[in-house]
PDB file of N, CA and C in Angstrom:
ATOM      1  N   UNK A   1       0.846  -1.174   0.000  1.00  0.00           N
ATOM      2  CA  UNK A   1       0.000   0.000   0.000  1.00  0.00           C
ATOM      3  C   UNK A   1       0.897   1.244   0.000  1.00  0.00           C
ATOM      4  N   UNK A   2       0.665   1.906  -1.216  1.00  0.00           N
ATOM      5  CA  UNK A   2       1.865   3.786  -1.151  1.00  0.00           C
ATOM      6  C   UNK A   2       1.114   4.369  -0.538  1.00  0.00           C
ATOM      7  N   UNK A   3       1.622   4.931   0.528  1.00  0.00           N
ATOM      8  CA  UNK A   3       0.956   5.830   1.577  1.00  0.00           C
ATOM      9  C   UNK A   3       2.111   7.543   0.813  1.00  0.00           C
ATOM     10  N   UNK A   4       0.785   8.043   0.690  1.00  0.00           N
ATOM     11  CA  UNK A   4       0.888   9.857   0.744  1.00  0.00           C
ATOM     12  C   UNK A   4       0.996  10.344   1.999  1.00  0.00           C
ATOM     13  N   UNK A   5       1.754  11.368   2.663  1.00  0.00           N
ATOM     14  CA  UNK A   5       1.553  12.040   3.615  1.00  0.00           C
ATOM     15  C   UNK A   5       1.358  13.168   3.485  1.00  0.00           C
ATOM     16  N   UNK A   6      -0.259  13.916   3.218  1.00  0.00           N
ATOM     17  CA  UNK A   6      -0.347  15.226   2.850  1.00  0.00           C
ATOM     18  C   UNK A   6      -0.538  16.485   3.594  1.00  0.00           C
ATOM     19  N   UNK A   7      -0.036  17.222   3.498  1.00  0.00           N
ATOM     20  CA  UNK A   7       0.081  18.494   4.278  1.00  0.00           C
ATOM     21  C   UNK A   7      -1.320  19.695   2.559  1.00  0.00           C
ATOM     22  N   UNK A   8      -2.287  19.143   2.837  1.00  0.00           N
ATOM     23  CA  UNK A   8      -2.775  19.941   1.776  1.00  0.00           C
ATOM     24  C   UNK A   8      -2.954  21.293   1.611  1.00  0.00           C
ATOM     25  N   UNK A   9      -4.352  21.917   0.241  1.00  0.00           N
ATOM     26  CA  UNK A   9      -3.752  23.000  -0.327  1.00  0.00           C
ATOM     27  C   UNK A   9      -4.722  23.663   0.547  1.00  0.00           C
ATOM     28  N   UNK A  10      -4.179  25.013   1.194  1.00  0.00           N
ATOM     29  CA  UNK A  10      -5.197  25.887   2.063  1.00  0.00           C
ATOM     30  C   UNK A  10      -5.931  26.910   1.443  1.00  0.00           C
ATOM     31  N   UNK A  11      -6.673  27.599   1.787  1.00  0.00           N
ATOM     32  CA  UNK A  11      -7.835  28.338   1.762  1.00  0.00           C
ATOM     33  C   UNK A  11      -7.023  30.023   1.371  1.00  0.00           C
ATOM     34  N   UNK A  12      -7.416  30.136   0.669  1.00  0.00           N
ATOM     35  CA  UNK A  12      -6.770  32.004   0.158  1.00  0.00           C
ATOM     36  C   UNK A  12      -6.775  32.755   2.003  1.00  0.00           C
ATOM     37  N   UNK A  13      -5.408  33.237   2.169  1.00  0.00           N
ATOM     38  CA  UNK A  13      -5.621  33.608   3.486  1.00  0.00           C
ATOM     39  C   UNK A  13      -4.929  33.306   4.041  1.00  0.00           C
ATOM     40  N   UNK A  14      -4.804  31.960   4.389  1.00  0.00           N
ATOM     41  CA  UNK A  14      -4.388  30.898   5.573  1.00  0.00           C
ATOM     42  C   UNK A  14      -2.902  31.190   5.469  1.00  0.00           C
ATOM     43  N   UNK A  15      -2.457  31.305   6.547  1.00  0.00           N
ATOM     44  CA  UNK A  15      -1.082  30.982   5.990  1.00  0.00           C
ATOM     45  C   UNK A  15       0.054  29.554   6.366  1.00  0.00           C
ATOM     46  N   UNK A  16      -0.578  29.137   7.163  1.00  0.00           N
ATOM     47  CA  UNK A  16      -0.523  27.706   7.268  1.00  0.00           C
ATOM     48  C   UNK A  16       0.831  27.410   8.132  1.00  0.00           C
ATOM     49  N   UNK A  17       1.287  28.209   8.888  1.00  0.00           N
ATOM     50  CA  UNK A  17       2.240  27.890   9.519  1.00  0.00           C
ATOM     51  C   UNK A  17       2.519  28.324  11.303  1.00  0.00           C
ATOM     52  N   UNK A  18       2.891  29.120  12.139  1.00  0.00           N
ATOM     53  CA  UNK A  18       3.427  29.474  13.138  1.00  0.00           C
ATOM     54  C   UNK A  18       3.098  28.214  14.110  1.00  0.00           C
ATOM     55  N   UNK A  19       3.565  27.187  13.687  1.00  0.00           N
ATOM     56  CA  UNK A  19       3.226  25.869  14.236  1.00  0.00           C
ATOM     57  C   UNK A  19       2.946  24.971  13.916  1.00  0.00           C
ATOM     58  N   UNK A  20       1.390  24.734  13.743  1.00  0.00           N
ATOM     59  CA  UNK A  20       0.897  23.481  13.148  1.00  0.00           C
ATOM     60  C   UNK A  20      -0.250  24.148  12.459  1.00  0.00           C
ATOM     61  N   UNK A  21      -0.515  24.220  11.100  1.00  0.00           N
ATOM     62  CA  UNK A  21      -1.400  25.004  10.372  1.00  0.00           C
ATOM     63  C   UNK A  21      -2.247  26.300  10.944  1.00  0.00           C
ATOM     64  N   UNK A  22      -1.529  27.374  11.586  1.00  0.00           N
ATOM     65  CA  UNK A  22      -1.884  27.985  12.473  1.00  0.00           C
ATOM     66  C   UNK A  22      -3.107  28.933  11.744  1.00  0.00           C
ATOM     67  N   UNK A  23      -3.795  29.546  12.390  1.00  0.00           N
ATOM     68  CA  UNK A  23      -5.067  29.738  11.858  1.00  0.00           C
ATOM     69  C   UNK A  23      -4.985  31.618  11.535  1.00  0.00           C
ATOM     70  N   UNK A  24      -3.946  32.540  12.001  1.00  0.00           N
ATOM     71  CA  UNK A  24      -3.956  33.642  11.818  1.00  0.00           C
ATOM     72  C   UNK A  24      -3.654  34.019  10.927  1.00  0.00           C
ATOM     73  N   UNK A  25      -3.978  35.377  10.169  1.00  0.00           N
ATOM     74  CA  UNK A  25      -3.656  35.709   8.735  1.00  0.00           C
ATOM     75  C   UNK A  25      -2.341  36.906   9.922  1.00  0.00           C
ATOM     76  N   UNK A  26      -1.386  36.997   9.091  1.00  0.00           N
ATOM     77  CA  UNK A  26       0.272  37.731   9.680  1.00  0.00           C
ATOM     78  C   UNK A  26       0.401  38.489   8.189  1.00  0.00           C
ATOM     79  N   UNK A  27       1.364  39.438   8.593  1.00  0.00           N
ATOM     80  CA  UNK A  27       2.189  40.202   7.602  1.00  0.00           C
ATOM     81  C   UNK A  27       2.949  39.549   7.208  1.00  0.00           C
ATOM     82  N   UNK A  28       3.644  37.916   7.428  1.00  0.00           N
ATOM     83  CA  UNK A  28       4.989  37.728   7.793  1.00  0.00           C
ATOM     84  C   UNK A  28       4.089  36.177   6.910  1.00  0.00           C
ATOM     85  N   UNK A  29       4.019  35.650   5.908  1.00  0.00           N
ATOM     86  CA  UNK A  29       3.723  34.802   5.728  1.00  0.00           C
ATOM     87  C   UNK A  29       5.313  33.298   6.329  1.00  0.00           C
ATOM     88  N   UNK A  30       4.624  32.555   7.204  1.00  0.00           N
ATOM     89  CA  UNK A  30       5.903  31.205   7.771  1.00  0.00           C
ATOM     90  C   UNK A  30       5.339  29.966   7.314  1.00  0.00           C
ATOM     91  N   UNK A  31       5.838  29.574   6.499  1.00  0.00           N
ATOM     92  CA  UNK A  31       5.857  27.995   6.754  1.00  0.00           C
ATOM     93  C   UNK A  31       6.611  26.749   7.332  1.00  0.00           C
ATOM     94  N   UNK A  32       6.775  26.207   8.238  1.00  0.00           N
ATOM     95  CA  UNK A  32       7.369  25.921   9.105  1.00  0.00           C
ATOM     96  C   UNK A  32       7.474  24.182   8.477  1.00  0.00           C
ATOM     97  N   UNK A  33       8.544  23.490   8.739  1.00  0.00           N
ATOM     98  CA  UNK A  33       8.872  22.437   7.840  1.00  0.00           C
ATOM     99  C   UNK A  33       7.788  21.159   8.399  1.00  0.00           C
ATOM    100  N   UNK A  34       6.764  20.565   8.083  1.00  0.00           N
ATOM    101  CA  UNK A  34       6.043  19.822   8.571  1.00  0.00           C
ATOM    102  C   UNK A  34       6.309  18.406   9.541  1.00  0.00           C
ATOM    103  N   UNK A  35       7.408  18.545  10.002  1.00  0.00           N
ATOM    104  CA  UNK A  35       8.339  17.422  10.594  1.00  0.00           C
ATOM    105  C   UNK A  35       7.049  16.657  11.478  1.00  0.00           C
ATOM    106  N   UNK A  36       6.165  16.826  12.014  1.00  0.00           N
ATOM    107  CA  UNK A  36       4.910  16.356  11.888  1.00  0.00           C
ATOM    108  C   UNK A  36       4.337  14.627  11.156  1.00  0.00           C
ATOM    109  N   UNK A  37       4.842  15.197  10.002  1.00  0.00           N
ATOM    110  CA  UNK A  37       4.475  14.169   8.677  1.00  0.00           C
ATOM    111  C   UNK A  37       5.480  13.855   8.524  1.00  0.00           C
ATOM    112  N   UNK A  38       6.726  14.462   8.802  1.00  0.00           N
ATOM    113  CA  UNK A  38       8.158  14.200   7.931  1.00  0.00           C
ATOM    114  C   UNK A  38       8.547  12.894   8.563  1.00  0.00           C
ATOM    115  N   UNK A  39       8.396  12.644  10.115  1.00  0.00           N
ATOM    116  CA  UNK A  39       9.047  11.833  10.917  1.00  0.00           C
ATOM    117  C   UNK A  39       8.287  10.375  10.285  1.00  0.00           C
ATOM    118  N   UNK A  40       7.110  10.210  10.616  1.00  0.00           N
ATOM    119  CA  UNK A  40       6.457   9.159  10.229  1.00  0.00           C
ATOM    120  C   UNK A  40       6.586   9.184   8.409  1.00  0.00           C
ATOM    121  N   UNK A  41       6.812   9.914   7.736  1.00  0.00           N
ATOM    122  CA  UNK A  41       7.188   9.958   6.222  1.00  0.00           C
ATOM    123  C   UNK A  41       8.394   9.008   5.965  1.00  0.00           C
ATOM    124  N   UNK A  42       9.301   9.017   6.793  1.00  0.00           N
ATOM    125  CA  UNK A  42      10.450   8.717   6.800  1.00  0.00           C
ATOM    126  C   UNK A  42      10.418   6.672   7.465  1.00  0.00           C
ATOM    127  N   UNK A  43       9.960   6.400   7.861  1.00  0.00           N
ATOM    128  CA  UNK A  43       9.720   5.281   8.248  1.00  0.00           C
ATOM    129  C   UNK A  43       8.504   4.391   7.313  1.00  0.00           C
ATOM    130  N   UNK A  44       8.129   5.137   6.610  1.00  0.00           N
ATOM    131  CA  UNK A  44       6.750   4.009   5.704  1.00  0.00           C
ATOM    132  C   UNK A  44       7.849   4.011   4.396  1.00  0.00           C
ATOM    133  N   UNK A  45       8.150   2.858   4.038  1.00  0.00           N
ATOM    134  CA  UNK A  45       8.785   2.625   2.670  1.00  0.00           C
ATOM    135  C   UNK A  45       7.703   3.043   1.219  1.00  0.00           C
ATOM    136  N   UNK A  46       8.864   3.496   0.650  1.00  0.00           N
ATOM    137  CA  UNK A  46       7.974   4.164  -0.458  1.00  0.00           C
ATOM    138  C   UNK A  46       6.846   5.323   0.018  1.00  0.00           C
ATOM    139  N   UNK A  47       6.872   5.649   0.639  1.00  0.00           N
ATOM    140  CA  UNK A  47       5.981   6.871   0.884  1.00  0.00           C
ATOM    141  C   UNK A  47       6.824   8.176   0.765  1.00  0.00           C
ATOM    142  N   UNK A  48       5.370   9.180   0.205  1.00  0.00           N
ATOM    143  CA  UNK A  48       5.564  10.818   0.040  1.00  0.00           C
ATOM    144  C   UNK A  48       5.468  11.770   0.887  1.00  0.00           C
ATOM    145  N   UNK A  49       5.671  12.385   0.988  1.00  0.00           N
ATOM    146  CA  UNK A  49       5.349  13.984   2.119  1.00  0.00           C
ATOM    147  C   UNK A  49       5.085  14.818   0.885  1.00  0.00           C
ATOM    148  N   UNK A  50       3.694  15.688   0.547  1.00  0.00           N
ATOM    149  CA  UNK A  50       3.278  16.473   0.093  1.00  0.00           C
ATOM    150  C   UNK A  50       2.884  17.610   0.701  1.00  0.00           C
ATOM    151  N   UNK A  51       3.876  18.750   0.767  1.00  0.00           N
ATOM    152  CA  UNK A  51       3.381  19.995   1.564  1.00  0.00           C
ATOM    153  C   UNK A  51       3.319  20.976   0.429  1.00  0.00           C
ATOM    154  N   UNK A  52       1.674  20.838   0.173  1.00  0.00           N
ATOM    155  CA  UNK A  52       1.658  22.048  -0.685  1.00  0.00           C
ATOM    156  C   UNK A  52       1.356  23.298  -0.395  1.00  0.00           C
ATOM    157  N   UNK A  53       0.894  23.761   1.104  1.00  0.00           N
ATOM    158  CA  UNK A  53       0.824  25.258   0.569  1.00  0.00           C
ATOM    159  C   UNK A  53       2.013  26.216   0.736  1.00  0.00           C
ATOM    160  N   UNK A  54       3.057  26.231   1.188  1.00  0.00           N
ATOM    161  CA  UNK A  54       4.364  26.753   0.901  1.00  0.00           C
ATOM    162  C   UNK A  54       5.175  26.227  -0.592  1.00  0.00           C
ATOM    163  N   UNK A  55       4.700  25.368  -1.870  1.00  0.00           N
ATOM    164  CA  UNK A  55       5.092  25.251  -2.566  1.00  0.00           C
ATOM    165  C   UNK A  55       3.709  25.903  -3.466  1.00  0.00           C
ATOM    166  N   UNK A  56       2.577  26.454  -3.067  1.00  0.00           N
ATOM    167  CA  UNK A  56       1.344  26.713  -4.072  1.00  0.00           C
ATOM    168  C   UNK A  56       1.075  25.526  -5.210  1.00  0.00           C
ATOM    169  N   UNK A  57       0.841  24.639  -4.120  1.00  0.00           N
ATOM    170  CA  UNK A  57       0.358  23.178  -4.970  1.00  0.00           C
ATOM    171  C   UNK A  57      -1.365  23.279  -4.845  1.00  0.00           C
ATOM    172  N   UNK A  58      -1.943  23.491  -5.556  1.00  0.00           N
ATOM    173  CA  UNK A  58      -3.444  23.417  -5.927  1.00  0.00           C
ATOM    174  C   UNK A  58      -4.276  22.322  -5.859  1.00  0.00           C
ATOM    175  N   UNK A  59      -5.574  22.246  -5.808  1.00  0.00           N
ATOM    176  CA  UNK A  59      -6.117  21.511  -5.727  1.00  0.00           C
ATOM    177  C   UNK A  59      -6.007  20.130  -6.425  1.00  0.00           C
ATOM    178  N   UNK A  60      -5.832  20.958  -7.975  1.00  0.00           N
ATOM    179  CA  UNK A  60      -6.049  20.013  -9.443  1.00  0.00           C
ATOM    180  C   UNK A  60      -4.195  19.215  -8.994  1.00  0.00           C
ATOM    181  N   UNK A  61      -3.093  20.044  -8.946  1.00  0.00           N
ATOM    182  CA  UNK A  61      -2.108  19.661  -9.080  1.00  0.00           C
ATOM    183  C   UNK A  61      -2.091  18.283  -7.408  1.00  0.00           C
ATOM    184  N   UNK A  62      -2.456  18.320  -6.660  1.00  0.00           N
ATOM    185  CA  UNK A  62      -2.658  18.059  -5.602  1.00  0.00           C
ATOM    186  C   UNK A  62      -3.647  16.299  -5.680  1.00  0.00           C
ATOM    187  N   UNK A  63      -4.330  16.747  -6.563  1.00  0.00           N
ATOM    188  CA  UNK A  63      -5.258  15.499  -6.758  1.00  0.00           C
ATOM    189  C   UNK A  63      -4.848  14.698  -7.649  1.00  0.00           C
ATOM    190  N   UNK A  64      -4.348  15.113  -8.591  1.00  0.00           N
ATOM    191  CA  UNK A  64      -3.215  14.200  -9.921  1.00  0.00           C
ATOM    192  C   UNK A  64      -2.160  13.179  -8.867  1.00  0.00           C
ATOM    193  N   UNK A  65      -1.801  13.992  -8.113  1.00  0.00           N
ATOM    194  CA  UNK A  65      -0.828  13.315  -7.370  1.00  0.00           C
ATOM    195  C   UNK A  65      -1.098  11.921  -6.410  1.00  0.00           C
ATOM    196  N   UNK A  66      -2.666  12.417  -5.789  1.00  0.00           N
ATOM    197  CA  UNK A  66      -2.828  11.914  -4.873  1.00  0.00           C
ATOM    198  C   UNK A  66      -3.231  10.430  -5.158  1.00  0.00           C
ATOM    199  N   UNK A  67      -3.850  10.704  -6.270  1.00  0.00           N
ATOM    200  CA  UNK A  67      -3.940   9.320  -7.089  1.00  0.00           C
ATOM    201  C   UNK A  67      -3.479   8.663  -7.736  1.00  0.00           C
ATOM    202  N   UNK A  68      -1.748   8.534  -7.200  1.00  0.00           N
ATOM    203  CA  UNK A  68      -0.935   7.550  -7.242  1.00  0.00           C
ATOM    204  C   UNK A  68      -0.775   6.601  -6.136  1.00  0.00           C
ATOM    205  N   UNK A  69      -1.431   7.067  -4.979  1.00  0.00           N
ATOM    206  CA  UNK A  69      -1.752   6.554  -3.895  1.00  0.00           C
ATOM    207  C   UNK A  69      -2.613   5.800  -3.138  1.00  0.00           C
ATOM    208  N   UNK A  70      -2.649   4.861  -2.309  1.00  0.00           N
ATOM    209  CA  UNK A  70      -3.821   3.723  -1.915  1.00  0.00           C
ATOM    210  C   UNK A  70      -3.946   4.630  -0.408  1.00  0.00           C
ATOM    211  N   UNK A  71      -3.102   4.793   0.225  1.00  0.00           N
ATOM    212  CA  UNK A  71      -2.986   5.278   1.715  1.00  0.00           C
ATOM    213  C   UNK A  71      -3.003   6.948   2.055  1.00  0.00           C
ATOM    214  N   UNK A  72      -3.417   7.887   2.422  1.00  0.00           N
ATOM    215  CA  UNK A  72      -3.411   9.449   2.244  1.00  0.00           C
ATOM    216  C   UNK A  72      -3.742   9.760   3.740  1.00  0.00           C
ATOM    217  N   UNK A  73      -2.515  10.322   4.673  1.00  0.00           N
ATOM    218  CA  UNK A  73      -2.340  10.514   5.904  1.00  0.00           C
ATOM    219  C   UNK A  73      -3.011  12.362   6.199  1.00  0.00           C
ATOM    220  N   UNK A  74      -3.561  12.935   6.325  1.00  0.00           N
ATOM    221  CA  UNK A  74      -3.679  14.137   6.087  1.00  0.00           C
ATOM    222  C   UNK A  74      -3.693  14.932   7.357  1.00  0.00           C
ATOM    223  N   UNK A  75      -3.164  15.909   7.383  1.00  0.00           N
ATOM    224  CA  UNK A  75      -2.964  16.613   8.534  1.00  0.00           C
ATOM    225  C   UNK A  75      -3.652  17.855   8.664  1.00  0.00           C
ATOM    226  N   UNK A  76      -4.486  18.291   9.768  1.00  0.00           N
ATOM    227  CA  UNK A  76      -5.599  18.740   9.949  1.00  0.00           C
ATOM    228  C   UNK A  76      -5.721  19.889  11.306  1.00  0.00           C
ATOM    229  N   UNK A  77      -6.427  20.527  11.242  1.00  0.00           N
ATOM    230  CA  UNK A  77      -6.335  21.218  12.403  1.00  0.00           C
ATOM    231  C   UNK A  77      -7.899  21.995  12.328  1.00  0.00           C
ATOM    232  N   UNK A  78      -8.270  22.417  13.335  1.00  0.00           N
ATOM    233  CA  UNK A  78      -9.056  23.466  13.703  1.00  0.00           C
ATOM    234  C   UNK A  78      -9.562  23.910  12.596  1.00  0.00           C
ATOM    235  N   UNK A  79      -8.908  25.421  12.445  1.00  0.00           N
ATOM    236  CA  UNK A  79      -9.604  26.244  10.983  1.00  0.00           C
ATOM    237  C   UNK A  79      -9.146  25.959   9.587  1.00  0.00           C
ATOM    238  N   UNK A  80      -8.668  24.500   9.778  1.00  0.00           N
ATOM    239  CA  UNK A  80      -8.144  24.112   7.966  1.00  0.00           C
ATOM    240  C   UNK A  80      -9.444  22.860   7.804  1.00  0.00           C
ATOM    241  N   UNK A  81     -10.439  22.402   8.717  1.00  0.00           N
ATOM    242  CA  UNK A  81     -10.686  21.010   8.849  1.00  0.00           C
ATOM    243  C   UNK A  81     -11.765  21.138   7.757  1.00  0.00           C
ATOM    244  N   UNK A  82     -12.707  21.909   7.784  1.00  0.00           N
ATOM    245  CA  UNK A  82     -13.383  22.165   6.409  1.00  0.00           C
ATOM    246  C   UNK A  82     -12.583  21.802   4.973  1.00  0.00           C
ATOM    247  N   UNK A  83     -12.180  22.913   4.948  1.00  0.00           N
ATOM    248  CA  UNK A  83     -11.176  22.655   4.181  1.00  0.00           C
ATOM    249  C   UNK A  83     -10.408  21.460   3.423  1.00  0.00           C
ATOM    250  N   UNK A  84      -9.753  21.104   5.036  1.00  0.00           N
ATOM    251  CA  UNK A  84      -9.536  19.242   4.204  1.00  0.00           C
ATOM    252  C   UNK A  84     -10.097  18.361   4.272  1.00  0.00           C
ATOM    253  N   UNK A  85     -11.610  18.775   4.405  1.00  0.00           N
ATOM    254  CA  UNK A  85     -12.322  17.206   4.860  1.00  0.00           C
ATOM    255  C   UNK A  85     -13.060  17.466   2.942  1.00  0.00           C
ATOM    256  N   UNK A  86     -12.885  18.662   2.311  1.00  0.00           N
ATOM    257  CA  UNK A  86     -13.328  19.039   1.084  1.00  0.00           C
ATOM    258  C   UNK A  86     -12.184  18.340   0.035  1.00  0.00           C
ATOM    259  N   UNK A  87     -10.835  18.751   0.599  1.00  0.00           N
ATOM    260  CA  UNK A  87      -9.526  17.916  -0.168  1.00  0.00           C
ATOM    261  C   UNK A  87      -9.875  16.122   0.056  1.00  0.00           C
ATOM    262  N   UNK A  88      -9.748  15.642   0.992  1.00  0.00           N
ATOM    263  CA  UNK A  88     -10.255  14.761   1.122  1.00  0.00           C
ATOM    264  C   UNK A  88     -11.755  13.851   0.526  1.00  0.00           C
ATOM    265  N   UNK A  89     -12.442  14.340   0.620  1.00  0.00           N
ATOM    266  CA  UNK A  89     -13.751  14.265  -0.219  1.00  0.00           C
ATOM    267  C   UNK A  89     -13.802  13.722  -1.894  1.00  0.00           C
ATOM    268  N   UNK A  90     -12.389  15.055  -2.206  1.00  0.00           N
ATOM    269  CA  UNK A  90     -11.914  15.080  -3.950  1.00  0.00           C
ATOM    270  C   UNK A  90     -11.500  13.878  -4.311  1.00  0.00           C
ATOM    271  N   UNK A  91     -10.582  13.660  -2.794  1.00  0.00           N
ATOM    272  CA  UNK A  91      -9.622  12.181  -3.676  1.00  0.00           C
ATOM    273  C   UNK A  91     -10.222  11.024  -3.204  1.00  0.00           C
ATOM    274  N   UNK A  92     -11.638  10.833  -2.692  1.00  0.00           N
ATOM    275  CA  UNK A  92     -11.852   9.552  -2.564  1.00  0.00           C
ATOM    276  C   UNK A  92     -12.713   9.702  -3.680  1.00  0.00           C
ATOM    277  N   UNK A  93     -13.686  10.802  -4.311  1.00  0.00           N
ATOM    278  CA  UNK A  93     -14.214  10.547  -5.456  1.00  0.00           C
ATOM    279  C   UNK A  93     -13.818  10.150  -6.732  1.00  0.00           C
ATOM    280  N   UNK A  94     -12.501  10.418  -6.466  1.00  0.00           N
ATOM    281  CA  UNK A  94     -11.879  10.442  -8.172  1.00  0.00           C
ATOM    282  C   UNK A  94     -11.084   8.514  -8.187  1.00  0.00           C
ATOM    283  N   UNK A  95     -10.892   8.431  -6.683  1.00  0.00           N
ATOM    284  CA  UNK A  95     -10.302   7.260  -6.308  1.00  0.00           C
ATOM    285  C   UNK A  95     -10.858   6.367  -4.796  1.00  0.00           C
ATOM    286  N   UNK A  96     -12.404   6.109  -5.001  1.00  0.00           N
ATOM    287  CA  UNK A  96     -12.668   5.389  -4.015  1.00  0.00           C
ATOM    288  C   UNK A  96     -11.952   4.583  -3.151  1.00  0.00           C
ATOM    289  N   UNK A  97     -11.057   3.374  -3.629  1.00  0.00           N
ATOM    290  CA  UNK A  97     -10.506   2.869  -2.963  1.00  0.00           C
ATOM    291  C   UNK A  97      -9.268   3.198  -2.054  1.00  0.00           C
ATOM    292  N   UNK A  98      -9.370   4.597  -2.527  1.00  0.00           N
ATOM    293  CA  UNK A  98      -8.415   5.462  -1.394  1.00  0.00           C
ATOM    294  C   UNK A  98      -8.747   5.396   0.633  1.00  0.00           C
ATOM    295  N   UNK A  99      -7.911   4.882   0.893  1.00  0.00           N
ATOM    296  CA  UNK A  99      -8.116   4.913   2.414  1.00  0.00           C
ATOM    297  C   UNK A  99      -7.207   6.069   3.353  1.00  0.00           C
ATOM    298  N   UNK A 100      -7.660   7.153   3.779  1.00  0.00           N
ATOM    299  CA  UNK A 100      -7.474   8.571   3.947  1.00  0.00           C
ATOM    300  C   UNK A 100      -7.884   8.915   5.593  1.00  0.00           C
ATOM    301  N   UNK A 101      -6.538   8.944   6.022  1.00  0.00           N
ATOM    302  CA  UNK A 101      -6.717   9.236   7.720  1.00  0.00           C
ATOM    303  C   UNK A 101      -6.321  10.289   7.903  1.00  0.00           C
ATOM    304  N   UNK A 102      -7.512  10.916   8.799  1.00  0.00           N
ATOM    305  CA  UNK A 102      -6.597  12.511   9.822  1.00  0.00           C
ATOM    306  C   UNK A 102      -5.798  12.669  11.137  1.00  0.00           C
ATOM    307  N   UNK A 103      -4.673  12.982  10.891  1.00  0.00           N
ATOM    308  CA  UNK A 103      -4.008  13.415  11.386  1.00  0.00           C
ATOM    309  C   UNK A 103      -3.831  14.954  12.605  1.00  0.00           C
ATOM    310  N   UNK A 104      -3.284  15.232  13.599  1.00  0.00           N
ATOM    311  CA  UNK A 104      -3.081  16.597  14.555  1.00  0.00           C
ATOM    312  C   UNK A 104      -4.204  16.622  15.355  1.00  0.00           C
ATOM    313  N   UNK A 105      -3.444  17.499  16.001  1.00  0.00           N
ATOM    314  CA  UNK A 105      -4.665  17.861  17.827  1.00  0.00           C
ATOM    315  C   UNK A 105      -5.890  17.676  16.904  1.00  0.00           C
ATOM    316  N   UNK A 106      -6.509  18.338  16.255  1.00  0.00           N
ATOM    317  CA  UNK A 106      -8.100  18.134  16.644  1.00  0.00           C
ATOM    318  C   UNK A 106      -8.293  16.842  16.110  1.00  0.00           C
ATOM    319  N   UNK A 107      -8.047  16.350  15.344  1.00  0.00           N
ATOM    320  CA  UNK A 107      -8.308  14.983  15.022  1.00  0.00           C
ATOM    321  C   UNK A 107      -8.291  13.986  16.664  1.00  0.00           C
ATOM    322  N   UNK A 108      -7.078  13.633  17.539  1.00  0.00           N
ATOM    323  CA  UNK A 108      -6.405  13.445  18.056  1.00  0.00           C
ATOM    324  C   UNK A 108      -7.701  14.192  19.592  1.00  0.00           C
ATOM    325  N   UNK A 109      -8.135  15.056  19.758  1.00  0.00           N
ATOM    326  CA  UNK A 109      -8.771  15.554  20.463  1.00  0.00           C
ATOM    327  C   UNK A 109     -10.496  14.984  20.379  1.00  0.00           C
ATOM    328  N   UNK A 110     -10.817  15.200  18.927  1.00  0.00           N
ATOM    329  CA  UNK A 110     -11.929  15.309  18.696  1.00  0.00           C
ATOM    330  C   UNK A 110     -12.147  13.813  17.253  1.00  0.00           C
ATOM    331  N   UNK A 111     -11.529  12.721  17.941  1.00  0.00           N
ATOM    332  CA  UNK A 111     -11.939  11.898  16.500  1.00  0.00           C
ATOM    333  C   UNK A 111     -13.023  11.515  15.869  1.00  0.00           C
ATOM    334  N   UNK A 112     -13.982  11.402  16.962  1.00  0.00           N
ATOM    335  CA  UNK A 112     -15.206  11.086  16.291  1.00  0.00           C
ATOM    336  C   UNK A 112     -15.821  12.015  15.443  1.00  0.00           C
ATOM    337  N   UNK A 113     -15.668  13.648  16.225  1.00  0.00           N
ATOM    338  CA  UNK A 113     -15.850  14.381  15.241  1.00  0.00           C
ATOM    339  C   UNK A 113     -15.535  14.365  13.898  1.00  0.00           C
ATOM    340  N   UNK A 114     -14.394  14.917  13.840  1.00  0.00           N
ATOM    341  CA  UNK A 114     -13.486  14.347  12.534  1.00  0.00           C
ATOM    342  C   UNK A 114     -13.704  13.795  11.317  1.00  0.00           C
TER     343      UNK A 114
END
C-alpha cells in the first residue's frame, strides 16, 4: 500500500504555519517544515510527504498526485478542517478505494468528530 503524507492546499488567506497550520492571517507569511508528517514519512517505505501550501500546490495539481496513492495521511487542524475534509472528499471521489486518515490535535482531540 503507497501511503501519501499530505500536508494539503489551504484556503486564500491561511497561511498555514506558526506551528501546526496555524489559523492567523500575519504580515509575515511562515511555513514551518512539517516534521509532523516528515518523521512518520520517513519510516513508511515508499511513501511521500506532500506539503503544498508553501510550494502553491493546488487543488487540481494536488489530486493528480494523490492518485498515485492507496494510503493518504492528512494533517488537519481546527480552521483548515473544512477545508480538508473538502480535499479529502476530492480524492476519494476520483479514487474510491483510497483509504485517507486525519491526522493533529483536533483529530487526536476530537476523532469522532473528525
Amino acid at each position: 500500500m503507497k501511503t501519501l503524507f499530505l500536508s494539503p492546499p489551504s484556503f486564500d488567506g491561511f497561511d498555514g504555519g506558526a506551528g501546526s497550520r496555524y489559523q492567523a492571517r500575519r504580515e509575515v507569511t511562515s511555513f514551518w517544515y512539517p516534521t509532523w508528517l516528515a518523521q512518520p514519512a520517513a519510516l513508511v517505505p515508499d511513501s511521500r510527504l506532500m506539503d503544498c501550501p508553501p510550494h502553491n500546490i493546488g487543488i487540481q495539481q494536488c489530486l493528480r498526485e494523490a492518485a498515485n496513492y492507496d494510503h493518504i495521511i492528512v494533517h488537519t487542524s481546527t480552521p483548515s478542517l473544512k477545508n480538508d475534509c473538502k480535499v479529502a472528499e476530492a480524492i476519494k471521489q476520483q479514487k474510491p478505494s483510497s483509504v485517507i486518515g486525519f491526522v493533529g490535535a483536533h483529530a487526536a482531540v476530537l476523532p469522532t468528530e473528525t
